[in-house]
Protein backbone atom coordinates (compact mmCIF):
# COMPACT_ATOMS: atom_id res chain seq x y z
CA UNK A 1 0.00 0.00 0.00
CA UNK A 2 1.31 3.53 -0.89
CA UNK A 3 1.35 6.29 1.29
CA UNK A 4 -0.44 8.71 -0.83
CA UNK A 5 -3.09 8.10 -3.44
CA UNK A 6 -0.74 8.31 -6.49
CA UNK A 7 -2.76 5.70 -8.58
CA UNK A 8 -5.09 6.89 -11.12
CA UNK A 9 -7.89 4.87 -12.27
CA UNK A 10 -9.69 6.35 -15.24
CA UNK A 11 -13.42 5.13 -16.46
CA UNK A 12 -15.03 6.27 -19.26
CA UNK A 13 -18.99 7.34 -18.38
CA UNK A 14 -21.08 4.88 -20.49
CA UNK A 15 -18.81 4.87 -23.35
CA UNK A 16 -20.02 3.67 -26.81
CA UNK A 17 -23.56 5.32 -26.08
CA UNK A 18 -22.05 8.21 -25.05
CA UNK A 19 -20.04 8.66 -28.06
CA UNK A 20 -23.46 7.39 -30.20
CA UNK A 21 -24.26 10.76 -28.60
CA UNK A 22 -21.65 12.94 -29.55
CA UNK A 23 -21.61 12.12 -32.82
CA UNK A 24 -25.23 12.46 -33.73
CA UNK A 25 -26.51 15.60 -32.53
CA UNK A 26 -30.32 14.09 -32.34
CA UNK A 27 -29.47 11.96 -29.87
CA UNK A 28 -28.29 13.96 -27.38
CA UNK A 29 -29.80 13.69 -24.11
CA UNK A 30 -32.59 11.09 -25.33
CA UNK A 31 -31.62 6.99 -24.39
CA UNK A 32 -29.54 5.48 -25.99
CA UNK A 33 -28.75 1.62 -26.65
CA UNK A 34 -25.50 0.35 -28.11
CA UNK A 35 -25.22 -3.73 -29.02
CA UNK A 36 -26.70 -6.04 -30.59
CA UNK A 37 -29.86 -5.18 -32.23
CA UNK A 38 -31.20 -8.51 -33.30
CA UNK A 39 -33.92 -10.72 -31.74
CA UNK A 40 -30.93 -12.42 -29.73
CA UNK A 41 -29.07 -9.38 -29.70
CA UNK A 42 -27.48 -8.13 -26.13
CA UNK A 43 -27.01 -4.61 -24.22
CA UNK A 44 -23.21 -3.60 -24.97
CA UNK A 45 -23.69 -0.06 -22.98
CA UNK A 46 -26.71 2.20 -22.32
CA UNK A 47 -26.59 6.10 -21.83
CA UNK A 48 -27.91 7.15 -18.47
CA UNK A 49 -30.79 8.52 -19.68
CA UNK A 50 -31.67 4.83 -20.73
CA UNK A 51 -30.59 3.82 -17.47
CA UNK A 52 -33.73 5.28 -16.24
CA UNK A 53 -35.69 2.82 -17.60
CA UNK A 54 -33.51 0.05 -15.60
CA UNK A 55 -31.83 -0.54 -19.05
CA UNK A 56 -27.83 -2.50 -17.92
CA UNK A 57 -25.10 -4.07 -20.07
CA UNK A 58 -25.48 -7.71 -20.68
CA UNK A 59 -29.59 -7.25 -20.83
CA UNK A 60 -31.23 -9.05 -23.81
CA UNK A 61 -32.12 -6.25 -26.59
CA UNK A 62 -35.13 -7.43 -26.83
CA UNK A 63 -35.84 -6.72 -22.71
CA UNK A 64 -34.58 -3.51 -23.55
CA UNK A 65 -36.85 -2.53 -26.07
CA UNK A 66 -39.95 -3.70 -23.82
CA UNK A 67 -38.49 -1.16 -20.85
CA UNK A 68 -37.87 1.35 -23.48
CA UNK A 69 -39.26 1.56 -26.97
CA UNK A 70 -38.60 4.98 -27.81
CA UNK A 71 -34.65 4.56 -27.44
CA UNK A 72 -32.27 4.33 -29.86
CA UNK A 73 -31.00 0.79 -30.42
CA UNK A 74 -27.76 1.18 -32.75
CA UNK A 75 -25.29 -1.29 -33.77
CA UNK A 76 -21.76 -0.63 -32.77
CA UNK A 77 -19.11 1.20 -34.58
CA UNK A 78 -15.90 0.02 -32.94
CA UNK A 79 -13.80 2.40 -35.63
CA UNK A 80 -15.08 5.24 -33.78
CA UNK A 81 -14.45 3.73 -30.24
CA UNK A 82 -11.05 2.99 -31.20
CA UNK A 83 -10.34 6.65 -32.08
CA UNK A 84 -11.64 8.56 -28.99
CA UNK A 85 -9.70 5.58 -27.40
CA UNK A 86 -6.49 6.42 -28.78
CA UNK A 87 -6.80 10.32 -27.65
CA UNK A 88 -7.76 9.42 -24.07
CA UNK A 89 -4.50 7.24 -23.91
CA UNK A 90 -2.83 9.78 -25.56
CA UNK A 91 -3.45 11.68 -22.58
CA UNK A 92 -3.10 9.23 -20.24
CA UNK A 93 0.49 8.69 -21.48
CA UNK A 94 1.09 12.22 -21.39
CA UNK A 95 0.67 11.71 -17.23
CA UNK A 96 2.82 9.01 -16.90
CA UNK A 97 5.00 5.93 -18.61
CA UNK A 98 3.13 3.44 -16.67
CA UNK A 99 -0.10 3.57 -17.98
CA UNK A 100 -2.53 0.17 -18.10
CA UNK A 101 -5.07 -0.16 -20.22
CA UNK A 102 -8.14 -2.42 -19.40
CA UNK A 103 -10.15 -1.86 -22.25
CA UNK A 104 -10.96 0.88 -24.94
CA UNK A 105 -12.06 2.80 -22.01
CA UNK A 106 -10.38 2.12 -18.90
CA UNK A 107 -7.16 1.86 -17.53
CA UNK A 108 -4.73 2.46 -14.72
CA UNK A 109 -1.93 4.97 -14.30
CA UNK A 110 0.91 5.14 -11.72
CA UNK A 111 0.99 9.18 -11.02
CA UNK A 112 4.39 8.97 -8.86
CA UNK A 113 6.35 7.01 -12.03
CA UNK A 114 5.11 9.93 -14.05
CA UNK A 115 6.98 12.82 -11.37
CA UNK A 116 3.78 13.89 -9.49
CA UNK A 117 3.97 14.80 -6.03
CA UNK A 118 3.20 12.61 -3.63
CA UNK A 119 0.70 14.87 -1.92
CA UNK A 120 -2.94 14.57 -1.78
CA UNK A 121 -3.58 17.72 -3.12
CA UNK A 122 -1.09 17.20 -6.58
CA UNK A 123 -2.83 14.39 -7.86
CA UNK A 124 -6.33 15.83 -6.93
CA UNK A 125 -5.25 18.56 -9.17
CA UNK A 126 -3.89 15.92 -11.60
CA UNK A 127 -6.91 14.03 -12.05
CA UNK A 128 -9.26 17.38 -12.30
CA UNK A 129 -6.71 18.50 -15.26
CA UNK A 130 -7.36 14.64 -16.76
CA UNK A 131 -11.38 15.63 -16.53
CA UNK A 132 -10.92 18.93 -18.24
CA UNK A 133 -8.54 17.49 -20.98
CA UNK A 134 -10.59 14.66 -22.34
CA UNK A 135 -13.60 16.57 -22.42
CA UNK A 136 -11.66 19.38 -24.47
CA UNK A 137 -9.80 16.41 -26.97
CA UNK A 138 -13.01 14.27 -27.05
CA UNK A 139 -16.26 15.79 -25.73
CA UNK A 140 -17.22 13.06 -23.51
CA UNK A 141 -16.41 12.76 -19.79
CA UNK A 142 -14.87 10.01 -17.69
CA UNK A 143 -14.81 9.30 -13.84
CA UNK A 144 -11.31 9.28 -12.36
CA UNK A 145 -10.49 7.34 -8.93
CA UNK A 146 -6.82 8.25 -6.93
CA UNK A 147 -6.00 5.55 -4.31
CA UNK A 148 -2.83 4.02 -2.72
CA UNK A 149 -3.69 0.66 -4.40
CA UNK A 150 -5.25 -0.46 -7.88
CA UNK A 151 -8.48 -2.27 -5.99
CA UNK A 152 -9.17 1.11 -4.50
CA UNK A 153 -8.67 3.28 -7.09
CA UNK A 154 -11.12 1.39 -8.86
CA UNK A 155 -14.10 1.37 -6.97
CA UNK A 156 -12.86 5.56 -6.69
CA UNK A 157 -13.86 5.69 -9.78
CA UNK A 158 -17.33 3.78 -9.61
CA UNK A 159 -18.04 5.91 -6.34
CA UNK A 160 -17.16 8.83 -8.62
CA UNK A 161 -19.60 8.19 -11.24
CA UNK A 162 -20.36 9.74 -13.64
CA UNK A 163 -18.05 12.79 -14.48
CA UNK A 164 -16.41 13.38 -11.04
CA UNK A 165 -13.37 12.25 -9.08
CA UNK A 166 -12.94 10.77 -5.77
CA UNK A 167 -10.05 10.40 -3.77
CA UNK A 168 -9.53 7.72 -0.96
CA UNK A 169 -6.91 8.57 1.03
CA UNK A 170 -4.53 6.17 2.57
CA UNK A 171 -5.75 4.50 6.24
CA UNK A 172 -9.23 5.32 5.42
CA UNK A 173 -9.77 2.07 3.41
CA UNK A 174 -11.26 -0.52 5.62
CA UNK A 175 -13.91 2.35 7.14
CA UNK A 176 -14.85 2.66 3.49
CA UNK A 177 -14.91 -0.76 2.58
CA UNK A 178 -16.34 -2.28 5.33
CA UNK A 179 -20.35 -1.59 4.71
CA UNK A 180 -19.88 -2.96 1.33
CA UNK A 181 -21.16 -5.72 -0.48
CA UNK A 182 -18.29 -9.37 -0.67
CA UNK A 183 -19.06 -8.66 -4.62
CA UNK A 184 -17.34 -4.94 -4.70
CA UNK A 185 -14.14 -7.23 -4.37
CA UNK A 186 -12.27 -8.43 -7.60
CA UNK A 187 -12.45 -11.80 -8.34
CA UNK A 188 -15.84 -12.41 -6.31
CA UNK A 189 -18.53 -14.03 -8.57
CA UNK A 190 -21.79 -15.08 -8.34
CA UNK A 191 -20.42 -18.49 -7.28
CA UNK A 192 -17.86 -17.28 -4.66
CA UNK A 193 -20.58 -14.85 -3.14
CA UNK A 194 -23.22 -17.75 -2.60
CA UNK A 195 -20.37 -19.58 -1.08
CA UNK A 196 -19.56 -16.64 1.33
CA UNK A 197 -23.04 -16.23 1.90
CA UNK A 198 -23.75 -19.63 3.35
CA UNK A 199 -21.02 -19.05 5.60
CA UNK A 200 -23.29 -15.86 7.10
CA UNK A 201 -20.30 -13.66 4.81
CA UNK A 202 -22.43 -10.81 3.46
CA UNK A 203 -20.01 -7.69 3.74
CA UNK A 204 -16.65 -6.99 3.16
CA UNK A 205 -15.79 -6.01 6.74
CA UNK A 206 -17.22 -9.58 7.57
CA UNK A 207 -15.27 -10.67 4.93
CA UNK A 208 -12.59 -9.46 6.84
CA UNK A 209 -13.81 -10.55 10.61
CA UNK A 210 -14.20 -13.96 9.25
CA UNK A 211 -10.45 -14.24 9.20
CA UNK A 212 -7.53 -15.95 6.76
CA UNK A 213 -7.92 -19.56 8.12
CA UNK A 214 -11.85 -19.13 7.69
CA UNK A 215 -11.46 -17.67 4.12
CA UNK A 216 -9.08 -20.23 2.76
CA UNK A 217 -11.01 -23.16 4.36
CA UNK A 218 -13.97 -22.43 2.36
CA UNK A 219 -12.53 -21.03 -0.91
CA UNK A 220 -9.05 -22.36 -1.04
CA UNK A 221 -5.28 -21.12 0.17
CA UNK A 222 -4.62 -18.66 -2.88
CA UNK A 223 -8.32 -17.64 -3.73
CA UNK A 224 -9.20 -17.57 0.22
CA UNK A 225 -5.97 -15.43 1.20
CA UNK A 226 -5.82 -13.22 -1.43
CA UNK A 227 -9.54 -12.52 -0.89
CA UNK A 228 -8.81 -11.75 2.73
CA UNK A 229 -5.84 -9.36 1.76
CA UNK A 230 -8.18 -7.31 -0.26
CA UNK A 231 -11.08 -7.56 2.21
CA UNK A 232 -8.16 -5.68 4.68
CA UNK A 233 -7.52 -2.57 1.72
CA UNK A 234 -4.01 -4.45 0.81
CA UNK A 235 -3.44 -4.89 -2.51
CA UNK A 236 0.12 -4.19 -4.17
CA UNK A 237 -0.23 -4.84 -7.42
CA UNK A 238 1.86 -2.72 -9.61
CA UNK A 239 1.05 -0.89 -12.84
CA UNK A 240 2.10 -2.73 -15.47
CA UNK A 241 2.67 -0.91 -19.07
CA UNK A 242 2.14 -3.35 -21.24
CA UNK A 243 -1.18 -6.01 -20.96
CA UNK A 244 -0.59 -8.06 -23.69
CA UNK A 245 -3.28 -9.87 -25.70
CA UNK A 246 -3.25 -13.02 -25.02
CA UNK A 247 -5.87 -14.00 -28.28
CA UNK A 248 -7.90 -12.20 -30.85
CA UNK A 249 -11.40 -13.57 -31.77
CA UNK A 250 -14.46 -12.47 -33.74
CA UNK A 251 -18.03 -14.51 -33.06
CA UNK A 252 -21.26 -13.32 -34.32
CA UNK A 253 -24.77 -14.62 -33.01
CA UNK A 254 -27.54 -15.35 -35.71
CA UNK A 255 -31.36 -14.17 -35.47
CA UNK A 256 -31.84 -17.34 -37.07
CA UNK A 257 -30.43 -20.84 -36.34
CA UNK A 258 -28.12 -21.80 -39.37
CA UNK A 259 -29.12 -25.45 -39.89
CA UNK A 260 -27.27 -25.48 -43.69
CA UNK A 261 -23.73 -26.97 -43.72
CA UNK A 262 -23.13 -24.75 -46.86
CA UNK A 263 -23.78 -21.11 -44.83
CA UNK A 264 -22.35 -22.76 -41.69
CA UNK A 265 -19.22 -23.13 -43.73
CA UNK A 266 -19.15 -19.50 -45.40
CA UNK A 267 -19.72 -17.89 -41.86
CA UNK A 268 -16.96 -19.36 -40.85
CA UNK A 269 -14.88 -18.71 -43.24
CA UNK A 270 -15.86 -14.87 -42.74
CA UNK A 271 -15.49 -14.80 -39.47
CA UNK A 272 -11.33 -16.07 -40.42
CA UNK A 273 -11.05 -12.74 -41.98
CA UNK A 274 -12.35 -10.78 -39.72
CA UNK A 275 -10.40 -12.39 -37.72
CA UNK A 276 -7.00 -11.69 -39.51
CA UNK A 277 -8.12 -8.19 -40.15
CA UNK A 278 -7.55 -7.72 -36.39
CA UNK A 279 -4.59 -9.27 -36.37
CA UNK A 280 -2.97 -7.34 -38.46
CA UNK A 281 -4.74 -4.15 -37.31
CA UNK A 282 -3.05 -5.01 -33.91
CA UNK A 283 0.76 -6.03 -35.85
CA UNK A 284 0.63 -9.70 -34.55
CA UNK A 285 0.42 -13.25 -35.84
CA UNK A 286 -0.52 -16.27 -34.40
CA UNK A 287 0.11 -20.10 -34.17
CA UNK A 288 -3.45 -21.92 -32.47
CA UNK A 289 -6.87 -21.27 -34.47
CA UNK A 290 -9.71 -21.93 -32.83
CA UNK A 291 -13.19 -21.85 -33.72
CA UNK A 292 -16.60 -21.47 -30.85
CA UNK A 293 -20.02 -22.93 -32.05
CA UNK A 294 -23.08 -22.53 -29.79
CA UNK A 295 -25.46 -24.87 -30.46
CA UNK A 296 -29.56 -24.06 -30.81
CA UNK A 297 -29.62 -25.60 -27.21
CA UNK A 298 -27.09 -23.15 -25.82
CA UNK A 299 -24.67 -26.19 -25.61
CA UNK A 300 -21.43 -24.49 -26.68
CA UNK A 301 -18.18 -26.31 -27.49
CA UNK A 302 -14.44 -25.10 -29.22
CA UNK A 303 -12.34 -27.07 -31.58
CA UNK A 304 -8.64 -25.99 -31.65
CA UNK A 305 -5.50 -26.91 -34.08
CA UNK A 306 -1.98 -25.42 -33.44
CA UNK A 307 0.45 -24.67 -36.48
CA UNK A 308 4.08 -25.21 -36.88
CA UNK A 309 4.41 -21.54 -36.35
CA UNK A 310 2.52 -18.10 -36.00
CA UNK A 311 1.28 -16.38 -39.28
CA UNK A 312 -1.49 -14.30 -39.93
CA UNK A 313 -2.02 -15.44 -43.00
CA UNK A 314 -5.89 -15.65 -44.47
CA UNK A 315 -5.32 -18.70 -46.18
CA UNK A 316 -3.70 -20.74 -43.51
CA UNK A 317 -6.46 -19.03 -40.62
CA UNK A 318 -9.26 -20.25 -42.96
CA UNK A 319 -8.18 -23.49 -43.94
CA UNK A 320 -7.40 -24.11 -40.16
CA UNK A 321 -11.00 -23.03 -39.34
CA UNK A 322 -12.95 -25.12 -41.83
CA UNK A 323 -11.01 -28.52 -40.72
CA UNK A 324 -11.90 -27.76 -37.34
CA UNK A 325 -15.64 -26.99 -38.53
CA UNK A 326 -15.00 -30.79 -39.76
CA UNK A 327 -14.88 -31.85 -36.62
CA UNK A 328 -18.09 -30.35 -35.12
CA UNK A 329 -21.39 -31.90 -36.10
CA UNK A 330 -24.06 -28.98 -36.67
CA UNK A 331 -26.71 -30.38 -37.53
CA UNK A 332 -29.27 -29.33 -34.94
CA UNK A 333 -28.46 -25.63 -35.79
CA UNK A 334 -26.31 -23.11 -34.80
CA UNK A 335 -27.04 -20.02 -33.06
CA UNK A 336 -23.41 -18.66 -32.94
CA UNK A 337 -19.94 -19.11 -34.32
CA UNK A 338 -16.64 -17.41 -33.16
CA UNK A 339 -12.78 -17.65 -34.61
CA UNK A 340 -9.89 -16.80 -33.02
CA UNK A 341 -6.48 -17.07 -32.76
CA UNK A 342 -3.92 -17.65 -29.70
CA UNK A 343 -0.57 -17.89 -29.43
CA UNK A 344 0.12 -14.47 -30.42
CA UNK A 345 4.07 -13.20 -31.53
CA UNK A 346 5.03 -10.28 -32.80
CA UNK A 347 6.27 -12.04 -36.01
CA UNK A 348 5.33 -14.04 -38.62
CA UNK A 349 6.81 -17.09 -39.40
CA UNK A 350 7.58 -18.56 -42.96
CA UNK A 351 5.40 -21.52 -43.28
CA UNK A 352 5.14 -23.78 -45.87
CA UNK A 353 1.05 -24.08 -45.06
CA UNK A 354 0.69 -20.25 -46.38
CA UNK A 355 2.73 -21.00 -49.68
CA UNK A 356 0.33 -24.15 -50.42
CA UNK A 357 -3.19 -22.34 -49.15
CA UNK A 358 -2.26 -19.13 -50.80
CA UNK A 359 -1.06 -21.05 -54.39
CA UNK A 360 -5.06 -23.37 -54.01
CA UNK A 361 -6.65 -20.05 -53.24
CA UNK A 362 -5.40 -18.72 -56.28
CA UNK A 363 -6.82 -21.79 -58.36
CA UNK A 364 -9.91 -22.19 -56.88
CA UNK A 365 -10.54 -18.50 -57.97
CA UNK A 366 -9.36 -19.07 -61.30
CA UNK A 367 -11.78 -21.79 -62.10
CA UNK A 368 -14.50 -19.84 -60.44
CA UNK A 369 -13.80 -17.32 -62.67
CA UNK A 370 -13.59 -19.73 -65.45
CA UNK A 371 -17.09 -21.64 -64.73
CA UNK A 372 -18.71 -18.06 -64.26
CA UNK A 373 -17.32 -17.08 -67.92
CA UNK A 374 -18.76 -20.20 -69.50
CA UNK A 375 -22.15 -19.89 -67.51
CA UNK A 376 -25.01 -19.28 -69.75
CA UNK A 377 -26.53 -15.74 -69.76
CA UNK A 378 -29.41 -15.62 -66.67
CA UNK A 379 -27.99 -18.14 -65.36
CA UNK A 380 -26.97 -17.82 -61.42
CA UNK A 381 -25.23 -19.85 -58.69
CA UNK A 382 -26.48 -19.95 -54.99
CA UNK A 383 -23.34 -17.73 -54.17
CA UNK A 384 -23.72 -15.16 -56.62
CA UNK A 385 -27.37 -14.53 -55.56
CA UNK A 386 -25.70 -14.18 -52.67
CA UNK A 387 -23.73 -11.89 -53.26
CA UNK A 388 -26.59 -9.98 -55.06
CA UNK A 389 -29.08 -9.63 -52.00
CA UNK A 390 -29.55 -6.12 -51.39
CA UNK A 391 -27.21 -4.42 -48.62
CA UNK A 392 -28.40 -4.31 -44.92
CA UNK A 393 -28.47 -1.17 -43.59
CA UNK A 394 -27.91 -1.65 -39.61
CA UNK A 395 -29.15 1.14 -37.44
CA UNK A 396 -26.64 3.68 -36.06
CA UNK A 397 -24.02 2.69 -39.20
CA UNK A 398 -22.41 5.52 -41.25
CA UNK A 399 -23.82 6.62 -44.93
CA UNK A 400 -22.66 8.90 -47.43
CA UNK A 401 -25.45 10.29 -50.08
CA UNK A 402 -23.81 11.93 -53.30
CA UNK A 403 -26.69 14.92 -52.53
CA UNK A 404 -26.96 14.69 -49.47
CA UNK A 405 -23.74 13.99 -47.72
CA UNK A 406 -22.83 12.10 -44.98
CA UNK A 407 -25.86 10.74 -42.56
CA UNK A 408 -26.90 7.83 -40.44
CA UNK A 409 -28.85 5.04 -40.51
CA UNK A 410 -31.88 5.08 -38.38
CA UNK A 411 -33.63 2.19 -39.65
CA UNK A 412 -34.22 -0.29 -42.64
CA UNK A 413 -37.53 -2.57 -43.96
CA UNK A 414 -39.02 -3.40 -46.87
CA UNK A 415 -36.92 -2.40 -48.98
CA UNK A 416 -36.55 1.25 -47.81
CA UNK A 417 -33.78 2.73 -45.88
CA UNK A 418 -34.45 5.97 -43.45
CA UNK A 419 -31.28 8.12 -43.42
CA UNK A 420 -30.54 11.08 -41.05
CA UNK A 421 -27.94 13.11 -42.32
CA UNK A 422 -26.11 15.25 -39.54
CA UNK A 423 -22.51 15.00 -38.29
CA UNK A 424 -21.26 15.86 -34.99
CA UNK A 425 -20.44 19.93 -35.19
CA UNK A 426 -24.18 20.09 -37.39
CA UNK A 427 -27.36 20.83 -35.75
CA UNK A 428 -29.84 17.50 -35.60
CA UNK A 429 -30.64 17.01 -39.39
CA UNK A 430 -33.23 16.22 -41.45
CA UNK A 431 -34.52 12.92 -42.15
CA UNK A 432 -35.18 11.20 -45.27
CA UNK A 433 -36.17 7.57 -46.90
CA UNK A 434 -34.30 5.81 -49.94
CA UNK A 435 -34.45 2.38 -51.30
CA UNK A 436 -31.59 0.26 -50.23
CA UNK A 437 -30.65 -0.26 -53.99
CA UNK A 438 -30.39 3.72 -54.09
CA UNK A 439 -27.44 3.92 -56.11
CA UNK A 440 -26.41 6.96 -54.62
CA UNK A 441 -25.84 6.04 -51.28
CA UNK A 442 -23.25 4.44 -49.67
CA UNK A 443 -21.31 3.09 -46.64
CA UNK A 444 -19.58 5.53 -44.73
CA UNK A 445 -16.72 6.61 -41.87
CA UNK A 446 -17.47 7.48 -38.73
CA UNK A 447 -16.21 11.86 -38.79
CA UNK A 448 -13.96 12.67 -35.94
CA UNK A 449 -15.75 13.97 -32.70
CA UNK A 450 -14.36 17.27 -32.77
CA UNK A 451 -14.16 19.77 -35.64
CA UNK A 452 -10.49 20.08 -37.53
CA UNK A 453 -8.10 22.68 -37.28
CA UNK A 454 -8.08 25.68 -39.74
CA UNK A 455 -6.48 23.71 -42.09
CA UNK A 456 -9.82 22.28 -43.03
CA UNK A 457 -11.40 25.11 -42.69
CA UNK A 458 -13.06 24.36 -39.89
CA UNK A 459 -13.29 25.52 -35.94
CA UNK A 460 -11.20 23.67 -33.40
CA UNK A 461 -14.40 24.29 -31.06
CA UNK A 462 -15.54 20.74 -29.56
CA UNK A 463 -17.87 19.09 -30.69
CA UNK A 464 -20.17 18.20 -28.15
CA UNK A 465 -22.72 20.53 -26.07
CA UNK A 466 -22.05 20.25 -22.76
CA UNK A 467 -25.47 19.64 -21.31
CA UNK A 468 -26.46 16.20 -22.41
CA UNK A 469 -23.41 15.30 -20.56
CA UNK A 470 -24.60 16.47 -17.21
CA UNK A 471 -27.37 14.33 -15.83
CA UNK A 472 -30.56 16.24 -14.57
CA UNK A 473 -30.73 17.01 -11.10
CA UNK A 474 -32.30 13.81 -8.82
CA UNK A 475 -31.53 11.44 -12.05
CA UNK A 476 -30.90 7.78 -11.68
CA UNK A 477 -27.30 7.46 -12.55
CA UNK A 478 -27.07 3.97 -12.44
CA UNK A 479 -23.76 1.89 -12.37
CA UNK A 480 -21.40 2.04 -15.36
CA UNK A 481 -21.22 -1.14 -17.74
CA UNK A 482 -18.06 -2.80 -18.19
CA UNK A 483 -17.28 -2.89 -21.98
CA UNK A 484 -15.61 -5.60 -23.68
CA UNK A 485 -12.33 -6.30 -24.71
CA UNK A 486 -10.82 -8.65 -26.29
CA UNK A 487 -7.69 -8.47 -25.28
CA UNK A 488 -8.96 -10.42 -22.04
């Protein structure tokens, strides 16, 4: 334990609907749902005015949309994530060369390896400055908690939710933690708390009371004594720099069971380059594929196959994938399918495998090609009709119009698609209705948050109004959602 509160933790306040916000001046201040929008789909993050409604991460969509139908229910743009990301740990770097990230929008940071003061007072002033800075670089607002220890600085934060700061200063922790509940501690579950709770353990200060040889007799020596540590305020963990990944997966969860071997195949072979798209986004390779299918029963099961050395090589990632779908009978219908890859380096390795994938890739597409050019006009394979269904146009997904300009989607159906075209530095804009064959519209990038430099001819003001950032006075704040990573 440190003797002053000289670690930072920083949490993001509701962050992909709160960017969903920023970026769509419409939205601002109304609810908000970010995840997945399909009849299986599931609450990624909420804004807190759709927190009001009792709306939390991890809550089926459709659940959601029965507490509140009026919100807006958008699929997730990760691009955009990923860049307000990247300026908050800009920042955060800025502060110190120990910084942690936990996700895209938390992470820890070790103030006294970054030359602050080890005074109450200088890291107060430190973590205010933080506040001011990402609002300024982002327009959004995170929660920032200063403690002698990671555990505390954590729930800091949570306490400090959302847009403040809260300090806990050293030889106050046990009076603080003491009232709360065994699951405020890391690494207490649902499965760990029923334990505790059997045992009359409802509290962290009984937590505590119980004692060491009490703890470890009922959970084990390391889980029972390192709960007991933490249930006293100890915790020395140290800030580490650099979490590495330990895999990179994609999975995607169907509105429909897939029952046909033939699409069963393709998704997979999709999801392999997705898959390789991230790994290359993130500069790494990797040597174990393995694919996740969840059965229409909820049964879920993984198949793995290790290579003779990393790569991140399409080819060899979907090859590896398909034997493995080989392997995994299907039959009764899939609701979900996932591929990753483990066994990350920060190289690739020559492999033989990629030579001989890449060289049958090549061949297959060449005969494809070839039986396409001898096809008889009107003709048409089950793949190319495929490939000619008209786009989906997911809710909350960027569009450019040629007239128009650059828009949203707000929703899709028979064969229309409703478009509002705004950006983030507009006022809300108007709506309007296309077919989804409309040649001129298209796909589009999410704009940055805040307005360019002069260089573009454009203020430097942010982007966001301040006001749907405050909550109303005597508004239900809620608790933040975690947001996923997978890096974890």
């Amino acid at each position: 334990m440190r003797p002053a509160p000289t670690i930072l933790h920083l949490d993001m306040d509701a962050f992909f609907a709160a960017a969903e916000q920023a970026a769509k001046p419409s939205l601002r201040g109304k609810p908000v749902v970010v995840g997945g929008i399909g009849p299986r789909g599931v609450v990624s993050t909420a804004s807190y005015e759709a927190r009001v409604f009792g709306i939390r991460s991890a809550m089926p969509t459709a659940q959601a949309r029965r507490l509140c139908p009026n919100a807006a229910y958008l699929t997730p743009r990760f691009t955009l994530y990923r860049q307000v990301s990247e300026a908050v740990m800009e920042l955060l770097h800025a502060l110190s060369p120990l910084v942690e990230p936990l996700s895209l929008d938390e992470a820890f940071v070790d103030l006294e390896a970054g030359g602050v003061p080890p005074e109450t007072a200088a890291v107060r002033g430190v973590g205010e400055q933080l506040r001011r800075d990402i609002r300024s670089a982002t327009g959004l607002t995170g929660s920032v908690g200063l403690a002698g220890a990671k555990l505390l600085a954590k729930i800091a934060s949570e306490a400090a939710k959302p847009d403040g700061l809260v300090v806990i200063e050293p030889g106050t922790e046990r009076e603080l933690l003491g009232p709360m509940t065994v699951r405020t501690l890391p690494g207490v579950g649902p499965a760990t708390a029923e334990t505790l709770r059997r045992a009359g353990i409802h509290t962290v200060a009984e937590t505590a009371e119980a004692g060491e040889a009490e703890l470890v007799r009922l959970l084990g020596k390391a889980h029972g004594a390192g709960l007991y540590a933490m249930a006293l305020g100890r915790d020395d963990r140290p800030v580490v720099a650099e979490r590495d990944a330990k895999s990179i997966s994609v999975e995607d969860t169907f509105e429909v069971d897939l029952t046909d071997r033939t699409r069963v195949r393709s998704e997979v072979l999709r999801l392999a380059d997705r898959c390789v798209q991230r790994l290359r986004a993130a500069g790494r390779s990797g040597r174990t594929v393995v694919i996740k299918v969840r059965n229409y029963d909820f049964s879920t099961l993984t198949r793995s196959e290790t290579l003779r050395g990393p790569t991140d090589d399409p080819a060899v990632i979907r090859e590896a994938a398909a034997r493995l779908l080989e392997m995994v009978d299907t039959t009764g219908g899939v609701r979900l399918l996932g591929v990753g890859v483990s066994g990350l380096a920060d190289f690739t390795q020559e492999d033989l495998f990629a030579q001989v994938a890449t060289e049958r890739e090549a061949e297959e597409s060449a005969k494809a090609a070839a039986a396409a050019a001898a096809e008889p006009a009107g003709g048409t394979e089950p793949h190319e009709a495929e490939e000619e269904r008209p786009r989906r146009w997911h809710p909350g997904l960027d569009v450019v119009h040629e007239e128009f300009g650059a828009g949203w989607v707000q929703g899709s159906g028979v064969g229309r698609v409703t478009v509002r075209f705004e950006t983030p530095w507009s006022a809300p804009g108007r709506v309007r209705t296309f077919a989804v064959e409309d040649p001129a519209l298209r796909p589009g990038e999410p704009l940055p948050l805040v307005r360019g430099g002069p260089a573009d001819g454009q203020s430097s003001e942010p982007a966001i109004l301040p006001k749907f950032l405050s909550p109303e006075p005597g508004e239900d704040t809620g608790s933040e959602a975690g947001e996923e990573i997978s890096s974890r």
